[in-house]
PDB file of N, CA and C in Angstrom:
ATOM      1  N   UNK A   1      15.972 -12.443 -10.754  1.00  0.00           N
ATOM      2  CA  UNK A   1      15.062 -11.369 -11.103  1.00  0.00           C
ATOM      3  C   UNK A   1      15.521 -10.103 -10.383  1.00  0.00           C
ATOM      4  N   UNK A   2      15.461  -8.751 -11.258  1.00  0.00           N
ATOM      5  CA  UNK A   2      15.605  -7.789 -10.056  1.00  0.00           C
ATOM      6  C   UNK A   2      14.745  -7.148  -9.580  1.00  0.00           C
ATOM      7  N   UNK A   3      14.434  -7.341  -8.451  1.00  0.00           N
ATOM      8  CA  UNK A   3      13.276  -6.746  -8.320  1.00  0.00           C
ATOM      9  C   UNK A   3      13.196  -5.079  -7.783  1.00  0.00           C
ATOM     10  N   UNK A   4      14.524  -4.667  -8.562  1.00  0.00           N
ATOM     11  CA  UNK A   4      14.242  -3.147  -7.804  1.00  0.00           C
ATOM     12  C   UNK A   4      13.180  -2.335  -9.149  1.00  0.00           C
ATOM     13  N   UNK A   5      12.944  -3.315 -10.021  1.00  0.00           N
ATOM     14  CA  UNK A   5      11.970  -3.138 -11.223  1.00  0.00           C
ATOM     15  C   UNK A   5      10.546  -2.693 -10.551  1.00  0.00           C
ATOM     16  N   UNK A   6      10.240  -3.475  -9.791  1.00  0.00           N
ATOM     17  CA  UNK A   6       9.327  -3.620  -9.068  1.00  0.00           C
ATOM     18  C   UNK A   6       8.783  -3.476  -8.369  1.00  0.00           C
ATOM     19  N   UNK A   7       9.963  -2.563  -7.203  1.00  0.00           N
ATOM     20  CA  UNK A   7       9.669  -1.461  -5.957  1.00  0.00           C
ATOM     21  C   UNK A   7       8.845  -0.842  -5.967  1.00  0.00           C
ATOM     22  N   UNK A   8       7.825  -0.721  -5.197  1.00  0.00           N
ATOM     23  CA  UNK A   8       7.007   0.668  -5.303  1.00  0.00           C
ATOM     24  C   UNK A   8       6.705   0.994  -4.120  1.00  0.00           C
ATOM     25  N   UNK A   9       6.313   2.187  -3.404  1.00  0.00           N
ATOM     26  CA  UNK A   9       6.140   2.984  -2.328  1.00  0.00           C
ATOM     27  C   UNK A   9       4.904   2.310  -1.575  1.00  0.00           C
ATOM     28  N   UNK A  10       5.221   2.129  -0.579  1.00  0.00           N
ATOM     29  CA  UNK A  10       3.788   1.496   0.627  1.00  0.00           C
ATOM     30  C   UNK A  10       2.582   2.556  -0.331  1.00  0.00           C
ATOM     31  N   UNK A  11       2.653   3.169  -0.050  1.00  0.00           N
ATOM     32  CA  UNK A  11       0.985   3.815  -0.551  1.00  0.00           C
ATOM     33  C   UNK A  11       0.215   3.407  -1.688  1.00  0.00           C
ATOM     34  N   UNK A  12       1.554   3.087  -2.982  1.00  0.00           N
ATOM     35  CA  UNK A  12       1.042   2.452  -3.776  1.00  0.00           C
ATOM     36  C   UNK A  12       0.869   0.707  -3.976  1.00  0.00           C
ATOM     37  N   UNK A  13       1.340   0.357  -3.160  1.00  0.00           N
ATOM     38  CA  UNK A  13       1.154  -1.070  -2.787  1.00  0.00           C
ATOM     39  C   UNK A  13       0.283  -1.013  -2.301  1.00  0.00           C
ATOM     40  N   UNK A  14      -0.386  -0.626  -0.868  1.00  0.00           N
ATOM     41  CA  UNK A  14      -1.661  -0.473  -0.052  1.00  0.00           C
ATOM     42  C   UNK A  14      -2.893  -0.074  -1.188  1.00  0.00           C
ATOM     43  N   UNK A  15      -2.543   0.834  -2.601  1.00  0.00           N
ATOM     44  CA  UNK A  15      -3.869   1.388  -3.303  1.00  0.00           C
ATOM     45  C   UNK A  15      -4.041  -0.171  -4.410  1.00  0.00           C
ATOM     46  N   UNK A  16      -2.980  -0.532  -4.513  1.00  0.00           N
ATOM     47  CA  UNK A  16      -3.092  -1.629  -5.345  1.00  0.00           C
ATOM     48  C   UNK A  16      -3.899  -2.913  -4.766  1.00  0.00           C
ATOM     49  N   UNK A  17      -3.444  -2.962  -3.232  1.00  0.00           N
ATOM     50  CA  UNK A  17      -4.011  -4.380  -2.257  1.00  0.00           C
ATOM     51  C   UNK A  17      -5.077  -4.177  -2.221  1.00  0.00           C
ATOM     52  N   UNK A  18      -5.985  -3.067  -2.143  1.00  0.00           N
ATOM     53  CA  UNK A  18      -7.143  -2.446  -2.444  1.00  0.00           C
ATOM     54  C   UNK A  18      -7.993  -3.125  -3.529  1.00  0.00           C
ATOM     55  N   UNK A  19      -7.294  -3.278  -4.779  1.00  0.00           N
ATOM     56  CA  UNK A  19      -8.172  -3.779  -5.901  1.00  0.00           C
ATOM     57  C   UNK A  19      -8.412  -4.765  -5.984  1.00  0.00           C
ATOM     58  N   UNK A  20      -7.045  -5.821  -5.589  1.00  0.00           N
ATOM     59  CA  UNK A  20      -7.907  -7.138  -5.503  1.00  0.00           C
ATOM     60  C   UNK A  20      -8.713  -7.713  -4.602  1.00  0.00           C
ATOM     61  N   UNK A  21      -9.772  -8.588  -5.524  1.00  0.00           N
ATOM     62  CA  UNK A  21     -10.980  -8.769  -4.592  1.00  0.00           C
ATOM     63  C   UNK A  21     -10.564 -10.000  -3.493  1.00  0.00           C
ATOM     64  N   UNK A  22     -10.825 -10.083  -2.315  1.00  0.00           N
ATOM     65  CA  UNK A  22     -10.647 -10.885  -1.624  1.00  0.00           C
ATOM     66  C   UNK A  22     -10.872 -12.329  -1.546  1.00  0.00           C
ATOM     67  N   UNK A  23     -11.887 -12.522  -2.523  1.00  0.00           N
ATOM     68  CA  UNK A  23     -11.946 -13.811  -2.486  1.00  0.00           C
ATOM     69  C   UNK A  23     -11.353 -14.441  -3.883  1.00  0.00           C
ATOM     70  N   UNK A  24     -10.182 -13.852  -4.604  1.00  0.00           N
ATOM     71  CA  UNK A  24      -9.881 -13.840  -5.937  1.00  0.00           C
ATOM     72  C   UNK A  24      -8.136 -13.758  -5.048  1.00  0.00           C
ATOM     73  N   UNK A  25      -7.876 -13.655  -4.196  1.00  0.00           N
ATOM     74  CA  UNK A  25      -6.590 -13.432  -3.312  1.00  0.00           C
ATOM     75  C   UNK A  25      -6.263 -14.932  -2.248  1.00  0.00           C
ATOM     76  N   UNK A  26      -4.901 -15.197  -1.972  1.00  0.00           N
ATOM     77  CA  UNK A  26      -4.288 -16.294  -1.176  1.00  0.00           C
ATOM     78  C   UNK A  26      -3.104 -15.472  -0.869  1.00  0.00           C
ATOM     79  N   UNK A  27      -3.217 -14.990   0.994  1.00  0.00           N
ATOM     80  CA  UNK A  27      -2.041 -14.512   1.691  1.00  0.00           C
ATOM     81  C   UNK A  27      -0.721 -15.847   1.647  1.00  0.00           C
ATOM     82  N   UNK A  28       0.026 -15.663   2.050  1.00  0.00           N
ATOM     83  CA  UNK A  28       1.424 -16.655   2.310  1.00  0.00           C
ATOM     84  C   UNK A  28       2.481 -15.579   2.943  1.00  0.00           C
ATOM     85  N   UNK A  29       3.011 -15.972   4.024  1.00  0.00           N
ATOM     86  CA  UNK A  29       4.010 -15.645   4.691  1.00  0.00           C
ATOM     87  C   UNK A  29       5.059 -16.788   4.389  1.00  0.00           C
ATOM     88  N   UNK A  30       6.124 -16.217   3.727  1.00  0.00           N
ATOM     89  CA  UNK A  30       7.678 -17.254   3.593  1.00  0.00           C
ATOM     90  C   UNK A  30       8.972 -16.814   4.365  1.00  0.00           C
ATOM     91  N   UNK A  31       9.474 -17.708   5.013  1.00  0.00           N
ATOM     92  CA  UNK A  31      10.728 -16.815   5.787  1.00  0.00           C
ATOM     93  C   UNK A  31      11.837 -16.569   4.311  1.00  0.00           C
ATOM     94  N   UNK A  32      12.413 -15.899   3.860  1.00  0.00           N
ATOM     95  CA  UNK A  32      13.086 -15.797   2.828  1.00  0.00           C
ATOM     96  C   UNK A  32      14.433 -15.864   3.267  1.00  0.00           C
ATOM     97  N   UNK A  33      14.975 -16.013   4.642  1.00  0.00           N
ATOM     98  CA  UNK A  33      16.022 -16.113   5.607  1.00  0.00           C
ATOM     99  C   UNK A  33      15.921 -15.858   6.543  1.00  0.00           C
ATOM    100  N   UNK A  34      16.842 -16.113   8.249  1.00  0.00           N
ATOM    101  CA  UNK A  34      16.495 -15.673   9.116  1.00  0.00           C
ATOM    102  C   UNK A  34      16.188 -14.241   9.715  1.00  0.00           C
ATOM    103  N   UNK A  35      16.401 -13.294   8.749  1.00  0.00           N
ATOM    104  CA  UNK A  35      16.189 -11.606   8.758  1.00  0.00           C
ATOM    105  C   UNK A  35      15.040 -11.174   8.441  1.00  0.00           C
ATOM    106  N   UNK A  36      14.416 -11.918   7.363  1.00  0.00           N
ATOM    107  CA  UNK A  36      13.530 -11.604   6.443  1.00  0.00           C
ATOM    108  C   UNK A  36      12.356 -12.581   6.044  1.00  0.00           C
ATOM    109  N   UNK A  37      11.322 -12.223   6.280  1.00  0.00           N
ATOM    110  CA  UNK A  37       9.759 -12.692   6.008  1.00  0.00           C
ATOM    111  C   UNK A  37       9.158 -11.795   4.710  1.00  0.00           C
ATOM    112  N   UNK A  38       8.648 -12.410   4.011  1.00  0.00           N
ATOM    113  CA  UNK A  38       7.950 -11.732   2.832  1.00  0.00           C
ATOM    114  C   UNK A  38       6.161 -12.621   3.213  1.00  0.00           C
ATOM    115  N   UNK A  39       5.448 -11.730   2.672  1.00  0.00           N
ATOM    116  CA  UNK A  39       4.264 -11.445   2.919  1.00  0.00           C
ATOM    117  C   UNK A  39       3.167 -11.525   1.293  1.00  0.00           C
ATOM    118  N   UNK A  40       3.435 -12.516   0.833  1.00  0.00           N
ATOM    119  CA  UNK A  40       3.068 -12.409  -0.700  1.00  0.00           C
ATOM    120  C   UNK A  40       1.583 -12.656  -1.166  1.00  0.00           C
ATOM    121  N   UNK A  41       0.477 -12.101  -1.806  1.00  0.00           N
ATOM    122  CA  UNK A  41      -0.408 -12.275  -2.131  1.00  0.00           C
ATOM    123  C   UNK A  41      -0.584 -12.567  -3.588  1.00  0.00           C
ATOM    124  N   UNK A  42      -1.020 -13.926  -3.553  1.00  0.00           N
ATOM    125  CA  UNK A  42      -1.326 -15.184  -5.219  1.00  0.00           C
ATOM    126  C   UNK A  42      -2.134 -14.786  -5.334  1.00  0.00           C
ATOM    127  N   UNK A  43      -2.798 -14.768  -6.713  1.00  0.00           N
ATOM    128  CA  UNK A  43      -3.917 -15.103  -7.181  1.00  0.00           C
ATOM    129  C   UNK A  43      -3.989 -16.823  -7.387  1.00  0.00           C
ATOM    130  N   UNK A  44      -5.495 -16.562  -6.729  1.00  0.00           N
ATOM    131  CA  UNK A  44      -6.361 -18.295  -6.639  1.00  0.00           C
ATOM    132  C   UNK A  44      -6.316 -18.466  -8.168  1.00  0.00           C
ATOM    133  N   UNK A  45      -6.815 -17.616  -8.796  1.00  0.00           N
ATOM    134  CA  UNK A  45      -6.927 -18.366 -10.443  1.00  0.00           C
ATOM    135  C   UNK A  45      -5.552 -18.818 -11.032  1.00  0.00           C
ATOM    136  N   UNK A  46      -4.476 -17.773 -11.023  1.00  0.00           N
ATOM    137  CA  UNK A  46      -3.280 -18.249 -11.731  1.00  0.00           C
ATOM    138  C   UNK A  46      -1.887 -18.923 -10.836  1.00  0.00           C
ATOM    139  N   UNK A  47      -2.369 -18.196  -9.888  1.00  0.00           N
ATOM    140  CA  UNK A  47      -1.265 -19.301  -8.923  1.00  0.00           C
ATOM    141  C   UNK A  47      -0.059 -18.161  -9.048  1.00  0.00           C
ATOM    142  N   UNK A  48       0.009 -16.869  -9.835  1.00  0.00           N
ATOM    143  CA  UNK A  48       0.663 -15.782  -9.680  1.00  0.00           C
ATOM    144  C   UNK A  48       1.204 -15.159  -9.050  1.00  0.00           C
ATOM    145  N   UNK A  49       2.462 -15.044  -8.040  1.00  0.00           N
ATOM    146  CA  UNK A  49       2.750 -13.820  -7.116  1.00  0.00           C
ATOM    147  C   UNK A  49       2.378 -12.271  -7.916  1.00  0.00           C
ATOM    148  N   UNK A  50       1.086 -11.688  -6.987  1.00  0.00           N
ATOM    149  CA  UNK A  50       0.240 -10.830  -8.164  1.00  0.00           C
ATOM    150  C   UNK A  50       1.838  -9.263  -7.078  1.00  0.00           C
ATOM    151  N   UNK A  51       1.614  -9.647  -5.804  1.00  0.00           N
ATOM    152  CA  UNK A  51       2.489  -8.766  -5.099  1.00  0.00           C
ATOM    153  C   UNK A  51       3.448  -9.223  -3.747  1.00  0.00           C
ATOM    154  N   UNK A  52       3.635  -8.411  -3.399  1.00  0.00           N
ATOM    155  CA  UNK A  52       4.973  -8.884  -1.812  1.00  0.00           C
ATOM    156  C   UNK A  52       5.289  -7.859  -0.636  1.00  0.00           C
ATOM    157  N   UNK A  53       5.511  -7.896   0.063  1.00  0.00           N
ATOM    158  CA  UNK A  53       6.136  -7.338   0.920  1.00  0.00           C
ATOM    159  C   UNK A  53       7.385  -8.158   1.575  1.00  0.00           C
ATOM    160  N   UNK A  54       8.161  -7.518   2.089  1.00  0.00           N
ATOM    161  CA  UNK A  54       9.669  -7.986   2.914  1.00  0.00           C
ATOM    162  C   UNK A  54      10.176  -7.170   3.611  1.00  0.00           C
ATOM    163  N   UNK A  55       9.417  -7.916   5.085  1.00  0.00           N
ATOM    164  CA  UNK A  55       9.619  -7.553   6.375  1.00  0.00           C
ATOM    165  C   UNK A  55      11.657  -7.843   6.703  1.00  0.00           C
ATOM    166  N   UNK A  56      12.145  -6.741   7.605  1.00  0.00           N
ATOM    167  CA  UNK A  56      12.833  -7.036   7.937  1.00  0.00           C
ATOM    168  C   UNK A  56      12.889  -7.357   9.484  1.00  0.00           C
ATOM    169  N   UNK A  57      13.310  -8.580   9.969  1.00  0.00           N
ATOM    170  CA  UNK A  57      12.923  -9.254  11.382  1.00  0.00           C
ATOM    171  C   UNK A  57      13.973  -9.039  12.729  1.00  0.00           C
ATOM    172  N   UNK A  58      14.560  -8.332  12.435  1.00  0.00           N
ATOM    173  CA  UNK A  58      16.036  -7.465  13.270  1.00  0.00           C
ATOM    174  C   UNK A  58      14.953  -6.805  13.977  1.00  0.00           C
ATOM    175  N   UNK A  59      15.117  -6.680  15.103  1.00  0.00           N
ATOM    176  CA  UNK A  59      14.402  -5.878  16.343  1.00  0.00           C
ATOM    177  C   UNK A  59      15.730  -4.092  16.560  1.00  0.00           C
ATOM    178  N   UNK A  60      17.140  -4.771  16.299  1.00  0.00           N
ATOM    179  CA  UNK A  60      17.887  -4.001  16.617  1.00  0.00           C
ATOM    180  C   UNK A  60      17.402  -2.810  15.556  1.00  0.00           C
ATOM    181  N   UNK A  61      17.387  -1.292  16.474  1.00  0.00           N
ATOM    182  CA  UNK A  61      17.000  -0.241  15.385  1.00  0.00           C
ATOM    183  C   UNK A  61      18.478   0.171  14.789  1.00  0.00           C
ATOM    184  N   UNK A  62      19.803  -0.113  15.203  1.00  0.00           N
ATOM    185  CA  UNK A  62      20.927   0.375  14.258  1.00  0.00           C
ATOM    186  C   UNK A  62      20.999  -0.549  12.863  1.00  0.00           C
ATOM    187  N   UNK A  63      20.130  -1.890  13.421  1.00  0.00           N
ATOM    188  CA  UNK A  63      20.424  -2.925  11.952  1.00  0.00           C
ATOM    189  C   UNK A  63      18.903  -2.791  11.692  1.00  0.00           C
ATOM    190  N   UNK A  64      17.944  -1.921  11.977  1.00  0.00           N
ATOM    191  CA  UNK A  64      16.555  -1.846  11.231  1.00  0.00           C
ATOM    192  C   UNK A  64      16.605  -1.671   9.613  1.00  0.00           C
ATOM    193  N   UNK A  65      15.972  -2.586   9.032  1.00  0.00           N
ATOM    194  CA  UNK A  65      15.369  -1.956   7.117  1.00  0.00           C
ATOM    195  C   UNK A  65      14.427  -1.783   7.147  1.00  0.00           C
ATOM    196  N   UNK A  66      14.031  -0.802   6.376  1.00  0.00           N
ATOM    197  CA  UNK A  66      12.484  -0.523   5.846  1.00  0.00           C
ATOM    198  C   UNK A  66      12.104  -1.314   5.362  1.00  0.00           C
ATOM    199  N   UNK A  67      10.497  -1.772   5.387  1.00  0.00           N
ATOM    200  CA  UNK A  67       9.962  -2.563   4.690  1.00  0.00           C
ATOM    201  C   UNK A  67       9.787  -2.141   3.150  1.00  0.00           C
ATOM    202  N   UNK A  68       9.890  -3.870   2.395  1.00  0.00           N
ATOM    203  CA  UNK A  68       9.873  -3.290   0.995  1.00  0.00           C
ATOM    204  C   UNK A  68       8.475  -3.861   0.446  1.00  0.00           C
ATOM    205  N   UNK A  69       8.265  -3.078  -0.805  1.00  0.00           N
ATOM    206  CA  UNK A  69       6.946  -3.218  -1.347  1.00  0.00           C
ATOM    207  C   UNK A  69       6.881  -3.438  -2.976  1.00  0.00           C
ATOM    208  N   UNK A  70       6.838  -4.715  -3.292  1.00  0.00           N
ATOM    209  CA  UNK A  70       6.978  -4.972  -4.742  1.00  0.00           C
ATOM    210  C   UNK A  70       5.287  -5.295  -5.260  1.00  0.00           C
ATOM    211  N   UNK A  71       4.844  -4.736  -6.515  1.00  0.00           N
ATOM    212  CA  UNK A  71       4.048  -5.853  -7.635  1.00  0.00           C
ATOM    213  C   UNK A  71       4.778  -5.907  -8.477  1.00  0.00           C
ATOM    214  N   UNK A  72       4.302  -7.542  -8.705  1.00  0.00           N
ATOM    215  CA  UNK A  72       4.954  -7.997  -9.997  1.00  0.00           C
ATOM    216  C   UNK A  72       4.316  -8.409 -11.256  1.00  0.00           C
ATOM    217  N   UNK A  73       2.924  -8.389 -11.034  1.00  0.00           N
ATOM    218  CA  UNK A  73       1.652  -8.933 -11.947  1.00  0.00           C
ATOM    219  C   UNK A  73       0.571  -8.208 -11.751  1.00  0.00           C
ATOM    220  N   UNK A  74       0.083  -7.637 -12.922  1.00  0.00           N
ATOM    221  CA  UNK A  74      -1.411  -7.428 -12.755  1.00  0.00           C
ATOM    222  C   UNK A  74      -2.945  -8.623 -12.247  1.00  0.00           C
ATOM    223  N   UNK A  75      -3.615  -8.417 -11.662  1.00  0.00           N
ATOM    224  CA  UNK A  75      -4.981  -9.193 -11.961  1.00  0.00           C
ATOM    225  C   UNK A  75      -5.076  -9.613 -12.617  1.00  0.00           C
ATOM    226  N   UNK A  76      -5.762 -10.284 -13.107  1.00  0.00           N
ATOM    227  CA  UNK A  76      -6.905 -10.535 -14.408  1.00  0.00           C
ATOM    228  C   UNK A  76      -8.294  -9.797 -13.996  1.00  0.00           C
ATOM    229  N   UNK A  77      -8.828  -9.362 -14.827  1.00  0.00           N
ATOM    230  CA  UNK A  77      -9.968  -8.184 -14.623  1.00  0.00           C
ATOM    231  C   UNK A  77     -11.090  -8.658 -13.973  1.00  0.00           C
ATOM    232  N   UNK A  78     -11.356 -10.354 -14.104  1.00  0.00           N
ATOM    233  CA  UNK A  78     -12.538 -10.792 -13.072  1.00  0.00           C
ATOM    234  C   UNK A  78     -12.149 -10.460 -11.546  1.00  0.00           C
ATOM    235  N   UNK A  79     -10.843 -10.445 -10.933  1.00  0.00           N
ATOM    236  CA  UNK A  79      -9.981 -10.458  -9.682  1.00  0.00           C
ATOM    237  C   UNK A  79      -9.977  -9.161  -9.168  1.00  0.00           C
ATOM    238  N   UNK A  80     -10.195  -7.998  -9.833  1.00  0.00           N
ATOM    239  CA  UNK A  80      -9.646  -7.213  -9.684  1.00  0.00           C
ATOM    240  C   UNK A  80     -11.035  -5.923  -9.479  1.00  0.00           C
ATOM    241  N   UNK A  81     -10.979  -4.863  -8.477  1.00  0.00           N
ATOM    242  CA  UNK A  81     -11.968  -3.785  -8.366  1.00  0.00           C
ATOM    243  C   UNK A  81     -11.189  -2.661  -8.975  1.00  0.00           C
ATOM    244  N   UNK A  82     -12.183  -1.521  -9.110  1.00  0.00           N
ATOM    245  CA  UNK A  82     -11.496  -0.661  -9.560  1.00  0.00           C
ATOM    246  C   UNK A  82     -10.941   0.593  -8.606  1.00  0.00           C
ATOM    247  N   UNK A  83      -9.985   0.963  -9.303  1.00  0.00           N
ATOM    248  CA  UNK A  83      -9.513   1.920  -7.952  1.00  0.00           C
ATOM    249  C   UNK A  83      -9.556   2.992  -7.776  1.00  0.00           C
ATOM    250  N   UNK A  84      -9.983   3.017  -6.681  1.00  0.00           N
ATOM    251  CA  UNK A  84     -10.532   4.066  -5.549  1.00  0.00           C
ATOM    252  C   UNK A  84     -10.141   5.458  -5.389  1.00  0.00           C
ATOM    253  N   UNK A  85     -10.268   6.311  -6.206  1.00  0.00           N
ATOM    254  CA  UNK A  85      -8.791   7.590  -6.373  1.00  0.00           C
ATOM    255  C   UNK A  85      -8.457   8.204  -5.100  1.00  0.00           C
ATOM    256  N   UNK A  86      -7.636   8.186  -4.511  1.00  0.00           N
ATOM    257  CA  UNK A  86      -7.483   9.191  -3.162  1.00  0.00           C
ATOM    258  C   UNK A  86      -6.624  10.807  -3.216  1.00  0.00           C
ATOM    259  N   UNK A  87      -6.956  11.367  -2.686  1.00  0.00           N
ATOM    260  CA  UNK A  87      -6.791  12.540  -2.181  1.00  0.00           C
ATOM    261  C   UNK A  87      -5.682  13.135  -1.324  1.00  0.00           C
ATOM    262  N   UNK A  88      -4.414  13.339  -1.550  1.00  0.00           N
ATOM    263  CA  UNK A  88      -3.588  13.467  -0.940  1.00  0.00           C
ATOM    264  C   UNK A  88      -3.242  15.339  -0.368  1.00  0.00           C
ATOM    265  N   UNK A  89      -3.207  15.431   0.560  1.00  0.00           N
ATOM    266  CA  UNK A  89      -3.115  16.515   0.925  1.00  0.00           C
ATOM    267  C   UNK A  89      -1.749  17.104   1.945  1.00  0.00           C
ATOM    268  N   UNK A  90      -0.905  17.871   1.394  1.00  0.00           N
ATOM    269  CA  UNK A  90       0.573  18.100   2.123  1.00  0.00           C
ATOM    270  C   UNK A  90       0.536  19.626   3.051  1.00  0.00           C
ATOM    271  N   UNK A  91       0.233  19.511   3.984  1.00  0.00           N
ATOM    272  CA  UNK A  91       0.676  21.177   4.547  1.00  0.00           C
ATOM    273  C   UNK A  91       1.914  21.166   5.431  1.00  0.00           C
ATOM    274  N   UNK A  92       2.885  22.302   4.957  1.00  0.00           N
ATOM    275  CA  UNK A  92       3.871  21.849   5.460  1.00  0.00           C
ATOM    276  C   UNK A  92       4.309  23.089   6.415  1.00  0.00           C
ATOM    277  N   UNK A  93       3.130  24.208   6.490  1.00  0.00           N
ATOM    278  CA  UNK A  93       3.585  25.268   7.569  1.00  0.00           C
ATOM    279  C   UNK A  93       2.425  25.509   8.121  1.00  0.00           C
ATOM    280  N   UNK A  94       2.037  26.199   9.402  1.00  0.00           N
ATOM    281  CA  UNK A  94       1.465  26.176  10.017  1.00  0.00           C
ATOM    282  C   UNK A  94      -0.023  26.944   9.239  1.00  0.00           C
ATOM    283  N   UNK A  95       0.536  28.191   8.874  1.00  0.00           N
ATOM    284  CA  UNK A  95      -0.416  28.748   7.689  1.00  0.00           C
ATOM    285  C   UNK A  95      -1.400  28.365   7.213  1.00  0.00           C
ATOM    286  N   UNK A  96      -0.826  27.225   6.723  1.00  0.00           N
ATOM    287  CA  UNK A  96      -0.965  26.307   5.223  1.00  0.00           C
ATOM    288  C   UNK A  96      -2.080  25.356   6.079  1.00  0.00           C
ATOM    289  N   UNK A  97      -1.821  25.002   7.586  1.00  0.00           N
ATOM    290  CA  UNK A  97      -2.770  23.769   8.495  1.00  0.00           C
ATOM    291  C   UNK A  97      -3.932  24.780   9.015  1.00  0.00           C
ATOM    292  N   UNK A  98      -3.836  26.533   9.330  1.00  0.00           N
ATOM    293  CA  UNK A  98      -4.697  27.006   9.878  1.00  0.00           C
ATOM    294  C   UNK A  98      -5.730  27.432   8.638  1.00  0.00           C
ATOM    295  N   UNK A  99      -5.390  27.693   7.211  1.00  0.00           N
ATOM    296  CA  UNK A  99      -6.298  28.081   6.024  1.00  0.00           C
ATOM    297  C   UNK A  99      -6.787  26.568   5.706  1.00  0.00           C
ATOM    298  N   UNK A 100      -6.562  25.510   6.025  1.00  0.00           N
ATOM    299  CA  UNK A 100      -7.524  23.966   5.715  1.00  0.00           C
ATOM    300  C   UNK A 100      -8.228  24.081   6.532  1.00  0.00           C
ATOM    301  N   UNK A 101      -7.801  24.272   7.956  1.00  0.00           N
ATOM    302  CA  UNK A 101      -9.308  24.325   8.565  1.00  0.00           C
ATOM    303  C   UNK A 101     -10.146  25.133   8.823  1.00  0.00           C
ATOM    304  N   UNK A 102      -9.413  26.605   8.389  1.00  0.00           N
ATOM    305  CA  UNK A 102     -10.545  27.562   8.434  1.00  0.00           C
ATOM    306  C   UNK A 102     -11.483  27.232   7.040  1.00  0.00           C
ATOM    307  N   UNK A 103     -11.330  26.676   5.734  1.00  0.00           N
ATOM    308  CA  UNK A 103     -11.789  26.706   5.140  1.00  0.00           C
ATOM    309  C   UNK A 103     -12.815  25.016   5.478  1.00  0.00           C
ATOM    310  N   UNK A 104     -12.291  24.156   5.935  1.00  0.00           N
ATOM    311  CA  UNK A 104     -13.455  23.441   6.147  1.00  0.00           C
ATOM    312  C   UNK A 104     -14.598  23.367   7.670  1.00  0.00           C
ATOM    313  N   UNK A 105     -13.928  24.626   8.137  1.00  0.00           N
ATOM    314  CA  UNK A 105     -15.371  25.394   8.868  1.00  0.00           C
ATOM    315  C   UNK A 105     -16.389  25.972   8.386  1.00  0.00           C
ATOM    316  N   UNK A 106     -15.481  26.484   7.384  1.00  0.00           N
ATOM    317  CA  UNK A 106     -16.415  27.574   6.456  1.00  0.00           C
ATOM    318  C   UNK A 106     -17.198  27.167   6.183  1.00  0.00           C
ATOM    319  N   UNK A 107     -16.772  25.567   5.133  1.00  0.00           N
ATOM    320  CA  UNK A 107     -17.601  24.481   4.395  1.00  0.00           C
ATOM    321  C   UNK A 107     -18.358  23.950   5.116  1.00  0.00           C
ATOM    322  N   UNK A 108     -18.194  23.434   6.340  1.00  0.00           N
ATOM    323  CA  UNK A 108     -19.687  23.122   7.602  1.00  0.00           C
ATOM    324  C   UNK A 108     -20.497  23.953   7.894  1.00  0.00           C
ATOM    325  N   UNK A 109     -20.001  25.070   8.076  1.00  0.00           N
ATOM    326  CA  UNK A 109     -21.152  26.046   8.694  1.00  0.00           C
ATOM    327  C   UNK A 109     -22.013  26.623   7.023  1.00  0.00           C
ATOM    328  N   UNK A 110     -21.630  26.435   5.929  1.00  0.00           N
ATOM    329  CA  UNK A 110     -22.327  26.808   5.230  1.00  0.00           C
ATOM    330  C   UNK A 110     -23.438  25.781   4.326  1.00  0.00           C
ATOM    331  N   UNK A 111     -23.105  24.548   5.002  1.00  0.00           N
ATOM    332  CA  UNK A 111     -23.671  23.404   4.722  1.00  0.00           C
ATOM    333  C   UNK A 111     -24.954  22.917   5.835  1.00  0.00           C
ATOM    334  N   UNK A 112     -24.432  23.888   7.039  1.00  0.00           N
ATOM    335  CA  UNK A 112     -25.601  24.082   8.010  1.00  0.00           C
ATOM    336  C   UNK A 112     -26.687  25.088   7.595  1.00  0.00           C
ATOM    337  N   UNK A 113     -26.600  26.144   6.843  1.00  0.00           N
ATOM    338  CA  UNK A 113     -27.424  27.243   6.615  1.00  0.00           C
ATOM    339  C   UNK A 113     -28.659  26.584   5.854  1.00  0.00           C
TER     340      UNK A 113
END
């Protein structure tokens, strides 16, 4: 299988781990070799790898990998909540960090009046 099909970014793995319901979920840790642990969450109903993670187990930071983050299956809709939209917010100059919070002062103190 390849699973670079399947890659997706921690954030969207974390918004996805989100939906399924917990008691509709079965964690499993597998060593996949001595480097590497994957972290896979089944569904109880289908017995499905619904998603994964794959830890890399090297302590050394010149031989460090990023952790990877696959789904490979949807839920089934009894399993599954709906998701949660989040709010992402980027400031990338100082400007940009002093007009967010002047504006959510603004928004407190005018929520105090």
């Amino acid at each position: 299988m390849n699973k670079d099909i399947f890659e997706v970014s921690r954030d969207e793995y974390k918004s996805f781990v989100k939906t399924i319901k917990n008691e509709s979920r079965q964690v499993e840790e597998v060593m996949l070799d001595k480097w590497h642990k994957a972290i896979r969450i089944i569904s109880k109903k289908t017995g499905k790898c619904l998603t994964s993670r794959v830890i890399h187990l090297v302590e050394d930071e010149k031989k460090h990998e990023p952790e990877k983050y696959y789904i490979f299956e949807m839920p089934d809709d009894d399993e599954r909540l709906p998701p949660i939209p989040h709010i992402k917010i980027e400031l990338k100059t100082k400007e940009e960090v002093q007009a967010f919070f002047d504006g959510l002062k603004k928004l407190h103190e005018n929520n105090n009046d």
